[in-house]
Protein backbone atom coordinates (compact mmCIF):
# COMPACT_ATOMS: atom_id res chain seq x y z
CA UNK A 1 0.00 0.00 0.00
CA UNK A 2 1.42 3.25 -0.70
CA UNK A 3 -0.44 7.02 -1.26
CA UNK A 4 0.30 8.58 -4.48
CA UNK A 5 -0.78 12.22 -4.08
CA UNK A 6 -2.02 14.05 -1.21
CA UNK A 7 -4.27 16.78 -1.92
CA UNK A 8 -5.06 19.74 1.06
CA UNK A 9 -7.14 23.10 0.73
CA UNK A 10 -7.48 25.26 3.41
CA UNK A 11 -6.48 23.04 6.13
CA UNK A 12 -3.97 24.69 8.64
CA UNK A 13 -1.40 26.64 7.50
CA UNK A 14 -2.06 25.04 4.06
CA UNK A 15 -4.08 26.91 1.16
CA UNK A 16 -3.97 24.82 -1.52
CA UNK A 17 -1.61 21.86 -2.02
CA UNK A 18 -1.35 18.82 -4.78
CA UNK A 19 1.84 16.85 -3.77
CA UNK A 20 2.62 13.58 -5.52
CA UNK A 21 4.12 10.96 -3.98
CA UNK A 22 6.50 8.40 -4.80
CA UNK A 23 5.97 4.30 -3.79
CA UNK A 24 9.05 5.11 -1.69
CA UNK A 25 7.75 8.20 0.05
CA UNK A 26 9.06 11.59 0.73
CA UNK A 27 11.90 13.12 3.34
CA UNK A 28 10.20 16.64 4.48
CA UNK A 29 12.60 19.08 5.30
CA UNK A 30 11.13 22.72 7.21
CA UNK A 31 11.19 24.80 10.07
CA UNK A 32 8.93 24.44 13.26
CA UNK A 33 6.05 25.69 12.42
CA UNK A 34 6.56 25.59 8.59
CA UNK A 35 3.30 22.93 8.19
CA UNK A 36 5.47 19.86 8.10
CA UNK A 37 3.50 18.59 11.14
CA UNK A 38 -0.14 19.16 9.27
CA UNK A 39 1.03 17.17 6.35
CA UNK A 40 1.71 14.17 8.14
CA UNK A 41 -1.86 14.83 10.46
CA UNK A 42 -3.70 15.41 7.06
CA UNK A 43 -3.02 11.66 5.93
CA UNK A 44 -3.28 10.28 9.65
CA UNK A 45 -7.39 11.85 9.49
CA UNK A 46 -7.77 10.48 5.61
CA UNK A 47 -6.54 7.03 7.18
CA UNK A 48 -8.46 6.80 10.61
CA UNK A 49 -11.18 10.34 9.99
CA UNK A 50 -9.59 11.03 12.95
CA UNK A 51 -7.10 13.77 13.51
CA UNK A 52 -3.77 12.39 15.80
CA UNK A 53 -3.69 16.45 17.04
CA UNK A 54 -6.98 17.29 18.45
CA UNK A 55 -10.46 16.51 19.21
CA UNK A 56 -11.74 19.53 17.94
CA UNK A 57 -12.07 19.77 14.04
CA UNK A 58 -12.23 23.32 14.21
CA UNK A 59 -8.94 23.59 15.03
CA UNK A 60 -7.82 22.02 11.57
CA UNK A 61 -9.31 24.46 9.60
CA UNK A 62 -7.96 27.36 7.43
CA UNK A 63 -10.62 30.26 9.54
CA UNK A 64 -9.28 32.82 6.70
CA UNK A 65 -11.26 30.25 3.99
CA UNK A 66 -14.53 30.88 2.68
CA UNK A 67 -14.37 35.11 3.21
CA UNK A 68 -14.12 35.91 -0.92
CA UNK A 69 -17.11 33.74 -1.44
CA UNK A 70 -18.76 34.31 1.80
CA UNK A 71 -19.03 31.05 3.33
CA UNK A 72 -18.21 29.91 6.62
CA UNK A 73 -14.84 28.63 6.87
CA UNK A 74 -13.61 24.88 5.90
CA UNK A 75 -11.03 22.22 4.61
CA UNK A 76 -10.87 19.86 2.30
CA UNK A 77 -8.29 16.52 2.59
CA UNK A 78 -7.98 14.29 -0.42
CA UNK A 79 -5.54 10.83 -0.94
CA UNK A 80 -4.96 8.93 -3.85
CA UNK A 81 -3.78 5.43 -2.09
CA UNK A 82 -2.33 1.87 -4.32
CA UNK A 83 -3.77 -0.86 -2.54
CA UNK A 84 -3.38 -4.71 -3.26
CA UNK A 85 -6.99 -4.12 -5.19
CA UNK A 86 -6.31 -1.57 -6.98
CA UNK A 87 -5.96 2.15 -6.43
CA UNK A 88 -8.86 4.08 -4.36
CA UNK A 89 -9.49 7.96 -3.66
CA UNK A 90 -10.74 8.95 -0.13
CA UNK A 91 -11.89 12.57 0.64
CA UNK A 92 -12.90 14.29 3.72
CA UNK A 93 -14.55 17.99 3.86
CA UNK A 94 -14.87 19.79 7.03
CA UNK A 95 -17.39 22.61 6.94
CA UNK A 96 -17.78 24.91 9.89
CA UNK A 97 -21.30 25.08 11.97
CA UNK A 98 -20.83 28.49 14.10
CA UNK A 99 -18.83 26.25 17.12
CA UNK A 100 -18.61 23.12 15.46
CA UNK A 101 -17.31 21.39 12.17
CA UNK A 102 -19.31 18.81 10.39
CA UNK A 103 -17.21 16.19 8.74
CA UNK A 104 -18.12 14.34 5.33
CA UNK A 105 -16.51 11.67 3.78
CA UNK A 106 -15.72 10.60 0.02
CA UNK A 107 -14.80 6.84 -1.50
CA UNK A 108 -14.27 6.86 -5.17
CA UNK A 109 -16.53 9.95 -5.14
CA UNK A 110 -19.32 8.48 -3.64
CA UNK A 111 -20.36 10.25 -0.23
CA UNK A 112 -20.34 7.75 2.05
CA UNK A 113 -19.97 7.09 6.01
CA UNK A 114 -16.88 7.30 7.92
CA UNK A 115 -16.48 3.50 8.66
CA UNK A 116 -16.63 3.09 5.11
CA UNK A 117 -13.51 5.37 4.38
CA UNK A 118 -11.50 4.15 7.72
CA UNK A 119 -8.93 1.66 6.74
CA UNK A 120 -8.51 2.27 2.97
CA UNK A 121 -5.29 4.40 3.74
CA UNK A 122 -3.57 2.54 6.40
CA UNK A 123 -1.28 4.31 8.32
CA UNK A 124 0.42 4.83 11.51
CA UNK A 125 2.48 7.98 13.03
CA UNK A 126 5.01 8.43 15.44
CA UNK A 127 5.82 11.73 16.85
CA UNK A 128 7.99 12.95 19.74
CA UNK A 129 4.82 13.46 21.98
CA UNK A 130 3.69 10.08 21.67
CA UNK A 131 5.85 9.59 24.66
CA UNK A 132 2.75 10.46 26.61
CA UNK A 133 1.35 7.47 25.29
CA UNK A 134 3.13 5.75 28.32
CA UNK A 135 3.15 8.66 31.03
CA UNK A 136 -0.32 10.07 30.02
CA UNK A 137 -3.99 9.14 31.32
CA UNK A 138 -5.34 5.76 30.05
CA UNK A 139 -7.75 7.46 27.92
CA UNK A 140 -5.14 8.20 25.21
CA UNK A 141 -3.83 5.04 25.27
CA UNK A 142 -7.31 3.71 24.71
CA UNK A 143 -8.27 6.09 21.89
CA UNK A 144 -4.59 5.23 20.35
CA UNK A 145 -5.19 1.32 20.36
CA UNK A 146 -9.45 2.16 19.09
CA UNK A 147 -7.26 4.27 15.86
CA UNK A 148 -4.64 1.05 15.39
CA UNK A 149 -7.86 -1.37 15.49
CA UNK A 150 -10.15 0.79 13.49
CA UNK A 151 -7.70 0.18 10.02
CA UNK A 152 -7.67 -3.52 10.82
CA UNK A 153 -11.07 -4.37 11.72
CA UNK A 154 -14.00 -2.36 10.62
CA UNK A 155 -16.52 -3.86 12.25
CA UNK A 156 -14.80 -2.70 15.31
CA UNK A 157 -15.66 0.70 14.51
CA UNK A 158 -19.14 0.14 14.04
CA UNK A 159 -19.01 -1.67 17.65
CA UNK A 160 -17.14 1.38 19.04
CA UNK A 161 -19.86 3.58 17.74
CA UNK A 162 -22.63 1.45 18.82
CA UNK A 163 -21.47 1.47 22.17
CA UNK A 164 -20.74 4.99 22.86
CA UNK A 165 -24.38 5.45 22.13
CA UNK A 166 -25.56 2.93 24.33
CA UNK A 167 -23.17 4.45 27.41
CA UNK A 168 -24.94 7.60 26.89
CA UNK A 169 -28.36 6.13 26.69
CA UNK A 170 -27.50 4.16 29.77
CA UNK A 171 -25.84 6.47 31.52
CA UNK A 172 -28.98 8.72 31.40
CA UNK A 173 -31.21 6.19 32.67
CA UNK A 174 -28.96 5.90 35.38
CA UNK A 175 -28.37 9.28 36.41
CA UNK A 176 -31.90 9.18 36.66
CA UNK A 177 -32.14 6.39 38.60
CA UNK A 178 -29.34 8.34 41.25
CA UNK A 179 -31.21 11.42 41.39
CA UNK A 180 -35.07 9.44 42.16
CA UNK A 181 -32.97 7.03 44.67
CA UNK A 182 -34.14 4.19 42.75
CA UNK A 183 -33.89 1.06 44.87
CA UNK A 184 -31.14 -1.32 42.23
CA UNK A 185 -33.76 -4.50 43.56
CA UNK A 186 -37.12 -2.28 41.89
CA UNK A 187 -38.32 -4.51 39.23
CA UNK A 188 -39.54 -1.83 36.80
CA UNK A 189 -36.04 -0.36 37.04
CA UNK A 190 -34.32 -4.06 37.03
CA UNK A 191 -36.52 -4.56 34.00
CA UNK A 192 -35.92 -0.96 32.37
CA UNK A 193 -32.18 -1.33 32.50
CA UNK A 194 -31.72 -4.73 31.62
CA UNK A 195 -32.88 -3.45 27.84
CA UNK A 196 -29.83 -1.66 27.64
CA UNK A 197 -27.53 -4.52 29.60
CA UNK A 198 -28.29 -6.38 26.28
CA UNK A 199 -27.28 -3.65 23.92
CA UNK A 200 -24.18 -2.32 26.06
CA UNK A 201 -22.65 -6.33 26.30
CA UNK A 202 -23.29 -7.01 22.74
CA UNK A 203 -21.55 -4.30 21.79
CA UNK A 204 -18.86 -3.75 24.53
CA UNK A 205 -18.43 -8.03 24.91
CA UNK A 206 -16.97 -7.86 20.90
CA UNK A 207 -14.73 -4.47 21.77
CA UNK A 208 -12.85 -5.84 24.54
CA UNK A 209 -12.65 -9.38 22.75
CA UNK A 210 -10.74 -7.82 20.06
CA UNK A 211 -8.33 -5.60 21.97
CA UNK A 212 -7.26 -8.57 24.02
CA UNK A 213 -6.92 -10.65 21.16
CA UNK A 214 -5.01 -8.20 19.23
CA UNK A 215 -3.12 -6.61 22.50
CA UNK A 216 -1.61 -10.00 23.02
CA UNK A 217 0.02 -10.10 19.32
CA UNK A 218 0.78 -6.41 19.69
CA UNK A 219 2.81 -7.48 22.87
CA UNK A 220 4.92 -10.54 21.11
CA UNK A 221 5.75 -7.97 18.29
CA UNK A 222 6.28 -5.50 20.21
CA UNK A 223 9.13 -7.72 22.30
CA UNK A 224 10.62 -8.52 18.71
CA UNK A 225 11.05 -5.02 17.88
CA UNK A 226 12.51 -4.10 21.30
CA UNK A 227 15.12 -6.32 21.43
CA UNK A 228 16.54 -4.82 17.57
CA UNK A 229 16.02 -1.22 19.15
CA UNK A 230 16.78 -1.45 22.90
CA UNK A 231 19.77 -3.46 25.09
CA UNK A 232 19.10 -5.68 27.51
CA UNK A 233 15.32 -4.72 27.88
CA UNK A 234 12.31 -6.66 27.54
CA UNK A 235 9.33 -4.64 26.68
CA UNK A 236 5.51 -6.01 26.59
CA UNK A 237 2.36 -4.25 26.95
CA UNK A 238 -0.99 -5.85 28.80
CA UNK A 239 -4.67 -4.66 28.26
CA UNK A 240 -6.13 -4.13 31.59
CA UNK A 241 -9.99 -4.73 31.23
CA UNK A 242 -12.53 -4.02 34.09
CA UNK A 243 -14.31 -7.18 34.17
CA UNK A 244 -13.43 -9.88 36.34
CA UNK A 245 -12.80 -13.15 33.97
CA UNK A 246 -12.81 -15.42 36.11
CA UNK A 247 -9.13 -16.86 35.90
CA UNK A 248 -9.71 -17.38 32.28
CA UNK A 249 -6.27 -17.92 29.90
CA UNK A 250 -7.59 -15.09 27.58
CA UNK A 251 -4.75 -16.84 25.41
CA UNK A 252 -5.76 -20.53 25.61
CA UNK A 253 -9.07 -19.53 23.74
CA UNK A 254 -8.12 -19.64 20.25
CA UNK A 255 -11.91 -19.08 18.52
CA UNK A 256 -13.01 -15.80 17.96
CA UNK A 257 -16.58 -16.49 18.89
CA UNK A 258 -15.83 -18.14 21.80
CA UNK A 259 -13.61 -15.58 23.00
CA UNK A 260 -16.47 -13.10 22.24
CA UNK A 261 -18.85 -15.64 24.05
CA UNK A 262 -16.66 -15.83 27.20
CA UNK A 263 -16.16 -11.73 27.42
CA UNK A 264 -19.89 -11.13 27.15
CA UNK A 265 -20.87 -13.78 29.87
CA UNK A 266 -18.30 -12.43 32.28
CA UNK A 267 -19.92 -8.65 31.33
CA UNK A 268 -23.24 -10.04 32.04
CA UNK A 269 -22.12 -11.23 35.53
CA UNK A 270 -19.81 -8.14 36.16
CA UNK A 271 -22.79 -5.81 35.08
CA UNK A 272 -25.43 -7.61 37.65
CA UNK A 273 -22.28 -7.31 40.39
CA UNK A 274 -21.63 -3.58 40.32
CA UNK A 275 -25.84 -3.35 39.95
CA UNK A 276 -25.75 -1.57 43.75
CA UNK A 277 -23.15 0.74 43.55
CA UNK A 278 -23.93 2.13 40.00
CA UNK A 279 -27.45 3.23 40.32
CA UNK A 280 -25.98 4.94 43.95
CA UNK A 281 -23.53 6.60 41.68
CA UNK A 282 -25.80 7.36 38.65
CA UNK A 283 -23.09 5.93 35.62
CA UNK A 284 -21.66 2.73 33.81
CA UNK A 285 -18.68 1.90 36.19
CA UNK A 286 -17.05 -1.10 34.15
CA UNK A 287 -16.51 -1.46 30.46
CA UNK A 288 -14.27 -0.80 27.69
CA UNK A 289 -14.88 2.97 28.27
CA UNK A 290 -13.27 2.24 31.67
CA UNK A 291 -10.38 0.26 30.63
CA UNK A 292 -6.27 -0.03 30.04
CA UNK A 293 -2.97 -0.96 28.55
CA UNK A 294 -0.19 -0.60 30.47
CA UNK A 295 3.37 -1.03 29.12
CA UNK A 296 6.30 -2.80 30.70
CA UNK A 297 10.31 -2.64 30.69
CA UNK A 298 11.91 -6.07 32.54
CA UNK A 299 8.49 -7.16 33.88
CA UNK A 300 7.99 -3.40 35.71
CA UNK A 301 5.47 -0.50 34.70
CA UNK A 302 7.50 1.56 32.44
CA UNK A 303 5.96 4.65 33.56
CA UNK A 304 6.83 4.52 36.65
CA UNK A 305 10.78 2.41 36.54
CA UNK A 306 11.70 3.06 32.95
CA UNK A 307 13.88 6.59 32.01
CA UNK A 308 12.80 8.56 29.65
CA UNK A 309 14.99 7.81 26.94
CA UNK A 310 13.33 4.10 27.51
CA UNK A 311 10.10 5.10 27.28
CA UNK A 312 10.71 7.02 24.10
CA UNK A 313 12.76 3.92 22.87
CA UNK A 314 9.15 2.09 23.48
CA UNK A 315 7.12 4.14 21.89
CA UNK A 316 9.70 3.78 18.26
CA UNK A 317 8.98 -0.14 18.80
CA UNK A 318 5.30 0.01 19.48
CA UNK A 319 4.69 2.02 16.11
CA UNK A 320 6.68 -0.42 14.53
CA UNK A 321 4.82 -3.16 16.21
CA UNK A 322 1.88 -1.59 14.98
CA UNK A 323 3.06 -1.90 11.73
CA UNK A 324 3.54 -5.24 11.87
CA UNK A 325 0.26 -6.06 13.59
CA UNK A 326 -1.64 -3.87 10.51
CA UNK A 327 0.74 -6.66 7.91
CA UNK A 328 -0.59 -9.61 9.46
CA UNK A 329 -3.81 -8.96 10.10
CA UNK A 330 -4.41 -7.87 6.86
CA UNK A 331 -1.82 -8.18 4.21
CA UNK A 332 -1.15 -4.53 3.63
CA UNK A 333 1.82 -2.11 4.91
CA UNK A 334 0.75 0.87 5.98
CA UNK A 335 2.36 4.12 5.46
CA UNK A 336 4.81 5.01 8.09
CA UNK A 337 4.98 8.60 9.25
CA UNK A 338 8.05 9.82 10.84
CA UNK A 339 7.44 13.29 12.67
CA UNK A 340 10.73 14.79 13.53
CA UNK A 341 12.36 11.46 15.35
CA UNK A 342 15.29 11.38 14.56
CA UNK A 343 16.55 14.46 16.29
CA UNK A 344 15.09 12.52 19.76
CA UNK A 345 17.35 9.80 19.51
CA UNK A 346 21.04 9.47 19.96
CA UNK A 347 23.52 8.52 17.19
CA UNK A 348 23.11 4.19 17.85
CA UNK A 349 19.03 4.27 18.76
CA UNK A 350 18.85 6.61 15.22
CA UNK A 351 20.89 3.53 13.11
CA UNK A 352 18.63 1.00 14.27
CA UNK A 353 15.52 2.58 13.44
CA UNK A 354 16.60 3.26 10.70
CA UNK A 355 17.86 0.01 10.13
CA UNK A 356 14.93 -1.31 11.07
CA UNK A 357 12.53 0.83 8.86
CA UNK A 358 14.53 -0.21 6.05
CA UNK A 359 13.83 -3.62 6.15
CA UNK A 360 9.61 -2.92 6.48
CA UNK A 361 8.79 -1.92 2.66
CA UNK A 362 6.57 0.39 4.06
CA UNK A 363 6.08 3.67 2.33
CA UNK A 364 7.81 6.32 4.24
CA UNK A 365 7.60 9.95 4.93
CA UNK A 366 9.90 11.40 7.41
CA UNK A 367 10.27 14.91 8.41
CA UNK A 368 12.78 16.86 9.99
CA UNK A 369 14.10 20.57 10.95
CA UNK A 370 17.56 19.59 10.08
CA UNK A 371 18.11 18.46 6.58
CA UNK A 372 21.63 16.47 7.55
CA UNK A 373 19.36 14.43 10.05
CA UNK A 374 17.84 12.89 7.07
CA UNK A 375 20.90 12.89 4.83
CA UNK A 376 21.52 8.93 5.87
CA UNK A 377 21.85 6.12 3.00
CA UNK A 378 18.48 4.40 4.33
CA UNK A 379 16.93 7.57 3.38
CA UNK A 380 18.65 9.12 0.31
CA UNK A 381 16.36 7.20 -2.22
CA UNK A 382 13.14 8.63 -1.07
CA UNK A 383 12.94 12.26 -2.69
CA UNK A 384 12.89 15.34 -0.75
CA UNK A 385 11.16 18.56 -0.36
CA UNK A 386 11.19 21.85 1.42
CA UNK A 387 7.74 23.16 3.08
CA UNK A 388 7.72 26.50 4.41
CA UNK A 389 4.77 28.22 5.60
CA UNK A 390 2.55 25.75 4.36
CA UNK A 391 3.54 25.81 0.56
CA UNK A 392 6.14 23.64 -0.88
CA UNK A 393 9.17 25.92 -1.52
């Protein structure tokens, strides 16, 4: 898999841009601040419709666009990709509603939804902040691994979807529930909520299923990639759900549908455990909404034992690892992004990635503030530009 032009209008810094792009990829040479940054966000929302940056699509847009033909303000993204069936075009447009932005999505020029765009462009980023995907609060690491699972399975996304709505549904009931000091024993409540039990474990049961299944292989490839990139350090990472399994050996049960099967019966029983305390506190106290991935150097929590030039070190792996995981699940590459990492890493740590990048066929754009960062034989075949101030110079 591999893009072939990228295609931006009034998104950030950029104006109007048609870039081509090589099956190798693309070194990206600029200032801070220059747009190199945006590029490399603009294909992370055509792969995922999600931007790596922010939560708030408002703050992708150009707010100068639309004034000479007095609209409000938006952004258009467009991809060309190559994929093993043939080549595809994804689009998104972002059109400004007073304090929101209202996203809409393009395959082949048909409008369509976003889970029907999500995993066309496959693709996966590593920047110097993704440090804080160790140090930072669980829910980035769970809205990380939701982006990585999104391009390999898509009806994850659907799940995902479905069960945010459910949480919010449920939630309501139960704030209600809080506020009317609803006894958890009433039957008309016990029968009210178990309607959206049902909903919330079908949905949730398959979502945790699949990010332990796929957690576990992200772990054994991610302990292949440290031990290239890292001395004498074993890394692994664990997804921490909030059900109690039982004792189950998550890893002795090799079916998908029974693994789905097991999950949802130990939701059922979790749900009707936690019955008490959640209609005293008015909210959905276990689920995947509630749950983590931790990371580990030697067998101890990296965020706590691990330096930070470790934790960065594990961060270089798990992209890689993600890469990996994306190739075997479904056949496909993705695009690797490099934001500025070289410059974080010291003269051995930079050989081996690139070393290691080398040997992943992956299409690869790399950026950097210092051109003679990226002047290195693993990189001197991909062609390289200059942005400045979002234009190519």
């Amino acid at each position: 898999m591999h893009l072939t032009r990228l295609t931006l209008e009034q998104f950030r810094s950029y104006r109007s841009l048609d870039l081509p792009i090589g099956p190798a990829g693309l070194r990206i040479i600029g200032r801070n601040a220059s747009g190199k940054t945006s590029l490399l966000e603009a294909i992370m929302l055509l792969a995922t419709t999600r931007s790596p940056r922010t939560t708030t699509d408002l703050e992708t847009v150009n707010w100068e666009s639309g004034i000479e033909f007095g609209v409000p303000p938006y952004a258009r993204l467009g991809a060309t990709v190559v994929t093993d069936e043939g080549e595809e075009a994804v689009a998104i447009q972002i059109q400004t509603e007073q304090d929101h932005a209202r996203k809409r999505f393009q395959r082949n020029g048909r409008e369509v939804r976003a889970h029907d765009i999500v995993g066309t462009l496959k693709a996966v980023l590593f920047s110097p902040e993704d440090v804080q995907l160790v140090t930072g609060p669980p829910s980035e690491r769970r809205r990380q691994l939701d982006i990585l699972i999104s391009q390999i399975d898509d009806h994850y996304l659907r799940a995902l979807s479905r069960y945010r709505h459910v949480l919010t549904q449920r939630n309501g009931l139960l704030k209600a529930f809080a506020r009317d000091r609803v006894r958890p024993d009433s039957p008309l409540a016990v029968t009210q909520i178990a309607f959206w039990d049902e909903q919330i474990v079908t949905a949730g049961a398959y979502i945790v299923a699949v990010r332990l299944r796929l957690t576990a292989d992200l772990s054994r490839l991610l302990a292949a990639r440290a031990r290239t990139l890292i001395d004498q350090d074993t890394l692994g990472c664990t997804y921490e759900p909030r059900l109690d399994l039982e004792g189950i050996r998550i890893g002795e049960i090799v079916d998908r549908t029974a693994l789905g099967q097991t999950v949802a019966a130990a939701f059922t029983r979790n749900l009707e455990a936690v019955r008490p305390e959640e209609f005293r506190r008015g909210v959905t106290v276990i689920g995947p909404h509630r749950d983590g991935l931790s990371f580990t150097i030697d067998g101890r929590d990296l965020a706590a034992y691990g330096s930070r030039g470790q934790q960065r070190l594990c961060v270089v792996a798990l992209k890689l690892s993600e890469s990996d995981l994306i190739r075997d699940e479904t056949g496909e590459r993705p695009v690797l992004l490099l934001d500025d990492v070289l410059s974080e890493l010291d003269s051995t740590h930079r050989a081996r990635l690139l070393t290691a990048i080398a040997g992943t066929d992956s299409q690869l754009i790399v950026t950097s503030a210092d051109a003679e960062a990226l002047d290195d034989p693993a990189l001197r075949a991909l062609p390289e530009i200059e942005i400045r101030q979002g234009a190519i110079a």
